[in-house]
PDB file of N, CA and C in Angstrom:
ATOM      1  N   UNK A   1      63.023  -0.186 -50.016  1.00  0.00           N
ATOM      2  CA  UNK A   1      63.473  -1.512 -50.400  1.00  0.00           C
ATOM      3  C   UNK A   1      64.995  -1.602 -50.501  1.00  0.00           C
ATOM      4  N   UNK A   2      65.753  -0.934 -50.504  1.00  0.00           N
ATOM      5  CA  UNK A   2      67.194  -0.439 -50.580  1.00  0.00           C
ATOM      6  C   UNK A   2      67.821  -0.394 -50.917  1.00  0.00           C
ATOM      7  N   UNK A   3      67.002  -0.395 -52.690  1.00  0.00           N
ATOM      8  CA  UNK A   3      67.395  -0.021 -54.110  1.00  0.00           C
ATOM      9  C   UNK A   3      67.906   1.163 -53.923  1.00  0.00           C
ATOM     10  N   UNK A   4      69.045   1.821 -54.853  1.00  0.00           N
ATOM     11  CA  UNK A   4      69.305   2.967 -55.195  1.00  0.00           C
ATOM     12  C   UNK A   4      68.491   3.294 -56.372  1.00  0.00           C
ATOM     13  N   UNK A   5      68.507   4.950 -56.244  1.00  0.00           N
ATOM     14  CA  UNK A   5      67.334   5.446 -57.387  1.00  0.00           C
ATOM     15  C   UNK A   5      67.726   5.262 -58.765  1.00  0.00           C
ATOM     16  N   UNK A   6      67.222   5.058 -59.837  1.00  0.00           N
ATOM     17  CA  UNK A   6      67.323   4.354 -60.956  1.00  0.00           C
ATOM     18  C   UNK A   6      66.629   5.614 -61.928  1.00  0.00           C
ATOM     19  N   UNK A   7      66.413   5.833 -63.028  1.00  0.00           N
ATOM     20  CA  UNK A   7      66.020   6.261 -64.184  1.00  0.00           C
ATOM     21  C   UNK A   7      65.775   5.411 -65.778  1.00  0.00           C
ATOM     22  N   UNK A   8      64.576   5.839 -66.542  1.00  0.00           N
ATOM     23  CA  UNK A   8      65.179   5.068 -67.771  1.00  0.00           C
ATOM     24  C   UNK A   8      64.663   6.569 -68.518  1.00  0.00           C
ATOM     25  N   UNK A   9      65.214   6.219 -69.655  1.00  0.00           N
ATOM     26  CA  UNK A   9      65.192   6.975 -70.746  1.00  0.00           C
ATOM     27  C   UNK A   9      65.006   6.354 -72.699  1.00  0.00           C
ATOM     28  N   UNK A  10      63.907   6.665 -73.321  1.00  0.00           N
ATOM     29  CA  UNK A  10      64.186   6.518 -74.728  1.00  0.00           C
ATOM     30  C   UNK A  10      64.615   7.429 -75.048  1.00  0.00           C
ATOM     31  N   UNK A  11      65.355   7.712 -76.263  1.00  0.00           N
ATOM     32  CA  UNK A  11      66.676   8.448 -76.940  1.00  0.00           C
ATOM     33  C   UNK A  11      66.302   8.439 -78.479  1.00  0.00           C
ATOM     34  N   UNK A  12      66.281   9.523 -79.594  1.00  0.00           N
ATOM     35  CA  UNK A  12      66.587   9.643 -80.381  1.00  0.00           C
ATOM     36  C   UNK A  12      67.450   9.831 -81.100  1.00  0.00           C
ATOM     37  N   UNK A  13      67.805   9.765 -82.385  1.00  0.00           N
ATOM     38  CA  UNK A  13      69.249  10.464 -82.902  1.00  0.00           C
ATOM     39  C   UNK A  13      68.918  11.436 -84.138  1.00  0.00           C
ATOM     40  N   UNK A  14      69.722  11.246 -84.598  1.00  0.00           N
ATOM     41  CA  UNK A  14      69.963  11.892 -85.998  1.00  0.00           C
ATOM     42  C   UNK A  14      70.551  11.343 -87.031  1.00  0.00           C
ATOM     43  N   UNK A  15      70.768  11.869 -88.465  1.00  0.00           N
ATOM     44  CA  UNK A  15      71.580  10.744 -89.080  1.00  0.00           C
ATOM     45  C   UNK A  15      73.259  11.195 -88.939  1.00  0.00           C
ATOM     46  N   UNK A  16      73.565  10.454 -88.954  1.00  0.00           N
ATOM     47  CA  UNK A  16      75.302  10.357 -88.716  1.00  0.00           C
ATOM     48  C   UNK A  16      75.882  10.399 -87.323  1.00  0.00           C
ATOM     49  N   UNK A  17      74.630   9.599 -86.200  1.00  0.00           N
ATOM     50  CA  UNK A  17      75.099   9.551 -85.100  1.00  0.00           C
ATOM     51  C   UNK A  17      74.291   8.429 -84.568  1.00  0.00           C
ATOM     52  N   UNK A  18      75.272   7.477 -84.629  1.00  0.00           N
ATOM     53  CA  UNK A  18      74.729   5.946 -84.133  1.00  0.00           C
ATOM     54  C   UNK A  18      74.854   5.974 -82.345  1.00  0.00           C
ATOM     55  N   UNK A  19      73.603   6.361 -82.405  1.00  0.00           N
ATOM     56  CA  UNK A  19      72.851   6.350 -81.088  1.00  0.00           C
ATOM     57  C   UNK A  19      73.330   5.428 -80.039  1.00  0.00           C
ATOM     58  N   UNK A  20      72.448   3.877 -81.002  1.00  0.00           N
ATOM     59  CA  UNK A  20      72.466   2.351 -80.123  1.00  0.00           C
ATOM     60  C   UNK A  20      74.005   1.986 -79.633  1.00  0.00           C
ATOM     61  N   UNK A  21      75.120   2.673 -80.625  1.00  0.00           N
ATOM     62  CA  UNK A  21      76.185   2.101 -80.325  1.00  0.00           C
ATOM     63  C   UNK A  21      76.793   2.909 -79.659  1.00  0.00           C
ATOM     64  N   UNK A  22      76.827   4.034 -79.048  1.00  0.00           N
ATOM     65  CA  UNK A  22      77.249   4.990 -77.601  1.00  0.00           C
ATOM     66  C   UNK A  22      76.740   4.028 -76.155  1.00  0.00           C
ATOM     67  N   UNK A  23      75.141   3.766 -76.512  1.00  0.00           N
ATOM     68  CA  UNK A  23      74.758   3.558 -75.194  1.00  0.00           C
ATOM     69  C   UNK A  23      74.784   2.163 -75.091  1.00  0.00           C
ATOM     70  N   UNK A  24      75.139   1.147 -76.006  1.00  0.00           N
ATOM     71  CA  UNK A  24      75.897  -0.015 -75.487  1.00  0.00           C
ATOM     72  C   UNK A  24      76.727  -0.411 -75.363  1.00  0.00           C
ATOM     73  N   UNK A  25      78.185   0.512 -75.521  1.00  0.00           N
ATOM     74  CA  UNK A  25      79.192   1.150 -75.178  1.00  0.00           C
ATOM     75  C   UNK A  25      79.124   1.251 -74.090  1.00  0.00           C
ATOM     76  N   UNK A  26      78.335   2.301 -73.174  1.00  0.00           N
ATOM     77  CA  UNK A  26      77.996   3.158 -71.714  1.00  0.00           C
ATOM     78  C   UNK A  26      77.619   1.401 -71.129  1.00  0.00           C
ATOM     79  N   UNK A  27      76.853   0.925 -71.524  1.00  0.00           N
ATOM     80  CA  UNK A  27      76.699  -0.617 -70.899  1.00  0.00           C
ATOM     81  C   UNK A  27      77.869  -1.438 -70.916  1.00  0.00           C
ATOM     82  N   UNK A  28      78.329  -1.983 -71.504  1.00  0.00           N
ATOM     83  CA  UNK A  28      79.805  -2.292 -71.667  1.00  0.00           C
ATOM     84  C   UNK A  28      80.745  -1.753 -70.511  1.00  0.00           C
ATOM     85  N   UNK A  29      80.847  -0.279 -70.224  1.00  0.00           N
ATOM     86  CA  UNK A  29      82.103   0.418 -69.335  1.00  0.00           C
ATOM     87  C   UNK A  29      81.122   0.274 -67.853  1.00  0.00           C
ATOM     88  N   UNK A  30      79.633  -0.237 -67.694  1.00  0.00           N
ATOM     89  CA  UNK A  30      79.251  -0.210 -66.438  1.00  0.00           C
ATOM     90  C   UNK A  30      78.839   1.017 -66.221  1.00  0.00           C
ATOM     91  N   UNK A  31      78.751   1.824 -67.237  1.00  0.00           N
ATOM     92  CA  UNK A  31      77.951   3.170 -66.497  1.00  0.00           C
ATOM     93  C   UNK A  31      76.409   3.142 -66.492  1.00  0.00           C
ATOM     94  N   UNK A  32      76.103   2.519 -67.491  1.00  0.00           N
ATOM     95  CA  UNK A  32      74.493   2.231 -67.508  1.00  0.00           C
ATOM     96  C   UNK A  32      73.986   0.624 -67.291  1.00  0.00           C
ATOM     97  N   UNK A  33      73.124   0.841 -66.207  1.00  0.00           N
ATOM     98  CA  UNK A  33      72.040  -0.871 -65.428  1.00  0.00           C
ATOM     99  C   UNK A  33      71.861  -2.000 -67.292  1.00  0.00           C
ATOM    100  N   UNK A  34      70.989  -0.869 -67.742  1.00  0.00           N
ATOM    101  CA  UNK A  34      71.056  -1.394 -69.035  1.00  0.00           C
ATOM    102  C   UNK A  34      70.721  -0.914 -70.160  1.00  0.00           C
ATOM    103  N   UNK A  35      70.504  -1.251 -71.702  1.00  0.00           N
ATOM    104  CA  UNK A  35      70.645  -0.457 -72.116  1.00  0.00           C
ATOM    105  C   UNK A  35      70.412  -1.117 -73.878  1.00  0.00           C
ATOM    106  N   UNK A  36      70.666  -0.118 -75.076  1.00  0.00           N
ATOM    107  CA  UNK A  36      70.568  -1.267 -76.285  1.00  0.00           C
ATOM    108  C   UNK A  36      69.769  -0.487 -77.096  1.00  0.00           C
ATOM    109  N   UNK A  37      69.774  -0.409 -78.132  1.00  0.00           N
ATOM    110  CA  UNK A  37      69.446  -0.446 -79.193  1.00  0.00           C
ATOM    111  C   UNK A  37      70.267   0.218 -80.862  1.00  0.00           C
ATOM    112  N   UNK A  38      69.802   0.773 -81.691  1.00  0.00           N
ATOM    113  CA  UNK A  38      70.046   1.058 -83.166  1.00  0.00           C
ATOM    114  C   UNK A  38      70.745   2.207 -83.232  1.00  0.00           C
ATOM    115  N   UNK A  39      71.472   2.614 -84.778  1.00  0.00           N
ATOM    116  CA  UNK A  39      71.272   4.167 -84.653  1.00  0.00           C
ATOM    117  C   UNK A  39      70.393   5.173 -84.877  1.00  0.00           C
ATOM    118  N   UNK A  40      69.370   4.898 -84.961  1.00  0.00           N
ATOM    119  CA  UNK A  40      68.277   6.567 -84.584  1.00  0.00           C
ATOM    120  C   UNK A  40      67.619   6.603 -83.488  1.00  0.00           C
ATOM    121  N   UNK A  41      67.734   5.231 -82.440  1.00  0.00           N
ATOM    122  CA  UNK A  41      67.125   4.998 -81.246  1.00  0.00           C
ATOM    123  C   UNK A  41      67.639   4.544 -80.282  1.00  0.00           C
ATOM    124  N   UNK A  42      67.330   4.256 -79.152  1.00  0.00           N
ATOM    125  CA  UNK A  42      67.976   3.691 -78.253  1.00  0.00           C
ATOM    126  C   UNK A  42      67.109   3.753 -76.815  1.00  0.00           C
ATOM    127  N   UNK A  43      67.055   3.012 -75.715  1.00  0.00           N
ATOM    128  CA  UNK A  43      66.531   3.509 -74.294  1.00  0.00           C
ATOM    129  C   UNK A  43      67.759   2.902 -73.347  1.00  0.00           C
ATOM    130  N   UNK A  44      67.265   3.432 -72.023  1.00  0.00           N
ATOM    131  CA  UNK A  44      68.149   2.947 -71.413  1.00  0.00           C
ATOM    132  C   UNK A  44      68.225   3.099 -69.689  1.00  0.00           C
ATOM    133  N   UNK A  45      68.550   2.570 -69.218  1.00  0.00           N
ATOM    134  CA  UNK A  45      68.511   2.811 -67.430  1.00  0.00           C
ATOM    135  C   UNK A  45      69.662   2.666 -66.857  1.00  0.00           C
ATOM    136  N   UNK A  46      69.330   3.988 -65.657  1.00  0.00           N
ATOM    137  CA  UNK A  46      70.919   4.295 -65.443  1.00  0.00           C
ATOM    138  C   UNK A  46      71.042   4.422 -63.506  1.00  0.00           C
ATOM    139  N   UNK A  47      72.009   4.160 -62.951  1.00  0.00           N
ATOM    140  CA  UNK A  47      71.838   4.790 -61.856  1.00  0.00           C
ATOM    141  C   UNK A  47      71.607   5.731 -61.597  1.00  0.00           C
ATOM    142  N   UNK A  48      71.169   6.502 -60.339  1.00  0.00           N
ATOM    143  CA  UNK A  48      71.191   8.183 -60.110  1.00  0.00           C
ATOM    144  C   UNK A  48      72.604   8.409 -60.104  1.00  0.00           C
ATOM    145  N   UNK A  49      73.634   7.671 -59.229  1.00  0.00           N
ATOM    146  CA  UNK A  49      75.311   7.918 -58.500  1.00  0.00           C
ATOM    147  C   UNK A  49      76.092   7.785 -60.156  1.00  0.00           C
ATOM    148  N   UNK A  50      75.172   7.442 -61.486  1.00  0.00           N
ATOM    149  CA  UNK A  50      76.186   7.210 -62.501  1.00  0.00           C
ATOM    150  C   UNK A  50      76.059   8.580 -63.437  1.00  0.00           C
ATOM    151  N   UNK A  51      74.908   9.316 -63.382  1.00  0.00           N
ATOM    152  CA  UNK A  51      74.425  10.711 -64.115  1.00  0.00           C
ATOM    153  C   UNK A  51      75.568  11.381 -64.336  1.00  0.00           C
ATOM    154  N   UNK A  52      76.640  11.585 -63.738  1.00  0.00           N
ATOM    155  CA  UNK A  52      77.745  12.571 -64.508  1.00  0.00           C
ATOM    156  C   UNK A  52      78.802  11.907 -65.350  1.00  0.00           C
ATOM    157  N   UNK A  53      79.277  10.581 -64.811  1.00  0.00           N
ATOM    158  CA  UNK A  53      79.750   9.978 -66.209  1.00  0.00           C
ATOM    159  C   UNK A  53      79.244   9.511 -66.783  1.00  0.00           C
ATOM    160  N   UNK A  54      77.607   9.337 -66.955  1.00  0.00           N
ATOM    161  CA  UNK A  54      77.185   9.033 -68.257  1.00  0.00           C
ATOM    162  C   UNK A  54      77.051  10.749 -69.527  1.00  0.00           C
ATOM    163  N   UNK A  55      77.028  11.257 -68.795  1.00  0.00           N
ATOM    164  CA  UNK A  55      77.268  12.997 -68.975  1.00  0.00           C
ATOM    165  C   UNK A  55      78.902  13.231 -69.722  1.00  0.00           C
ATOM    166  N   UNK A  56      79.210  12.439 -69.042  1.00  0.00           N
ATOM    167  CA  UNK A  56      80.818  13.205 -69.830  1.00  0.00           C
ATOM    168  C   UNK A  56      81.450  11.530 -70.855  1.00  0.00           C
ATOM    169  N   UNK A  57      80.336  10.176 -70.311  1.00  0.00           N
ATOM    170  CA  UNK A  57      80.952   9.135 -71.368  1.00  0.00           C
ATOM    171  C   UNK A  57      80.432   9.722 -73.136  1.00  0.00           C
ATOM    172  N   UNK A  58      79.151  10.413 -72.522  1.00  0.00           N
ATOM    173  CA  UNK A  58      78.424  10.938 -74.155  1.00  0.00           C
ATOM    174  C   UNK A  58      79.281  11.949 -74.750  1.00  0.00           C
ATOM    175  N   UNK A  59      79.664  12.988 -73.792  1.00  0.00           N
ATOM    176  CA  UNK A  59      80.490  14.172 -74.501  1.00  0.00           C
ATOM    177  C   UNK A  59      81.412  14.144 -75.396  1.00  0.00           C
ATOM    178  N   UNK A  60      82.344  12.593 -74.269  1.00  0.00           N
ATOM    179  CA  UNK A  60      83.363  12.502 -74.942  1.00  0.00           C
ATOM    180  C   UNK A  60      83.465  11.027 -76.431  1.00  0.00           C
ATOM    181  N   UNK A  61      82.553  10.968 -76.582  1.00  0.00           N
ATOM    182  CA  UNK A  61      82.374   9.909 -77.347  1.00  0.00           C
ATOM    183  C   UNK A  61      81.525  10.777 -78.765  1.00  0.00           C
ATOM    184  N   UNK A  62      80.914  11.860 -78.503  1.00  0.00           N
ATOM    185  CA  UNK A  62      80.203  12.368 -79.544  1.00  0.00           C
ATOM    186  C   UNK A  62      80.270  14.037 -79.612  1.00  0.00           C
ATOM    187  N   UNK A  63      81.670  14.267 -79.566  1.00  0.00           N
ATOM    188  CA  UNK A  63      82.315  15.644 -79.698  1.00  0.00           C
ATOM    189  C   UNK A  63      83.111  16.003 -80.741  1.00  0.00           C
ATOM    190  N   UNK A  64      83.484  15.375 -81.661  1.00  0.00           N
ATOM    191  CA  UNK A  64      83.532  15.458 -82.858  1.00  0.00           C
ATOM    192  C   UNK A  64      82.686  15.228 -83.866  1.00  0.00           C
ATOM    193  N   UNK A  65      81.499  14.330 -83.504  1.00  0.00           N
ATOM    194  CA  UNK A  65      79.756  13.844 -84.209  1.00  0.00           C
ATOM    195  C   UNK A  65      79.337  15.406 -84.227  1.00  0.00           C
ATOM    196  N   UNK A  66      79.347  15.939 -82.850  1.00  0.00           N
ATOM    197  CA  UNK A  66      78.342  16.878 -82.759  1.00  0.00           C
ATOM    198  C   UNK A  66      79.107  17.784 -83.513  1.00  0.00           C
ATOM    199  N   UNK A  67      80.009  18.553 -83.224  1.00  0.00           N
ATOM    200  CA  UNK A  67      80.841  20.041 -83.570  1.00  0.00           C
ATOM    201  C   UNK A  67      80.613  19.788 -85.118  1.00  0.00           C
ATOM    202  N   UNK A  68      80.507  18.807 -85.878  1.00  0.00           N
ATOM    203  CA  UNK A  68      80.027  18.618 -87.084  1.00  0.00           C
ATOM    204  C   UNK A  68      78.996  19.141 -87.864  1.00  0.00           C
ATOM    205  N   UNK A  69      78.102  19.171 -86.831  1.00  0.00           N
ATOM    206  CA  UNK A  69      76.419  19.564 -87.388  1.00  0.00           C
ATOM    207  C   UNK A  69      76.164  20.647 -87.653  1.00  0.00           C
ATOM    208  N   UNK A  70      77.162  21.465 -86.661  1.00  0.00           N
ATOM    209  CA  UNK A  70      76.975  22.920 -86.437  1.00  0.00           C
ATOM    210  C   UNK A  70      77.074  23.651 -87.474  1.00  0.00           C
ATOM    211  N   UNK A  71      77.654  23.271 -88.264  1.00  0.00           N
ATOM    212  CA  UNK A  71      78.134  24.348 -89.709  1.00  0.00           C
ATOM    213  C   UNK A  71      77.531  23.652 -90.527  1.00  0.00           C
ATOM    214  N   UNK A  72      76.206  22.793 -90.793  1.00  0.00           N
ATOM    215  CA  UNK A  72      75.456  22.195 -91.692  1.00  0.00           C
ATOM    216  C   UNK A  72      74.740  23.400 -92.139  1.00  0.00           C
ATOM    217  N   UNK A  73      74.011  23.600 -92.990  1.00  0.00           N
ATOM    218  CA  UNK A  73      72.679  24.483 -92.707  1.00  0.00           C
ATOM    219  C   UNK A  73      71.452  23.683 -93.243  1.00  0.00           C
ATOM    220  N   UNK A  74      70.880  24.031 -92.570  1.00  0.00           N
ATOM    221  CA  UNK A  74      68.931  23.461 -92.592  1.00  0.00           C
ATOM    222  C   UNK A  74      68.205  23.756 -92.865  1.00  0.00           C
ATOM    223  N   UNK A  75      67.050  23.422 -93.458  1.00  0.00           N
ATOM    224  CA  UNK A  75      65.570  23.890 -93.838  1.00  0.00           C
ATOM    225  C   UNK A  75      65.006  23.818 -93.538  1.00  0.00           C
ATOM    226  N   UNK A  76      65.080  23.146 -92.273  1.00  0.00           N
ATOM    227  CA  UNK A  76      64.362  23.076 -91.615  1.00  0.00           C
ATOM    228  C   UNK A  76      63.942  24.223 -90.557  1.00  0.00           C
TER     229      UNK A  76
END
């Protein structure tokens, strides 16, 4: 039909990492078709040709979120 290949994805988070507002962000800059929701959730659809900057829009948007967690400890 001579669509390019597409993906979707639902997404979880964690607490102290607002999910919904990265990936409607990533919608906003045009890296993701579409996209939306909260912070502990989110889904979303992306091009195939967009997979590495949506790869490095997350990194760089949640690289100080993450390096955070690391020295938490859990009981889980």
């Amino acid at each position: 039909d001579g669509r390019a290949p597409t993906g979707t994805a639902s997404l979880r988070s964690v607490v102290g990492i607002d999910l919904g507002a990265v990936i409607r962000a990533a919608v906003s800059e045009r890296i993701l078709l579409k996209g939306g929701g909260h912070a502990m959730a989110a889904g979303l659809t992306i091009g195939h040709d967009q997979l590495r900057a949506f790869e490095a829009f997350v990194a760089s948007r949640l690289a100080g979120a993450t390096s955070a967690f690391a020295c938490i400890p859990s009981l889980e």
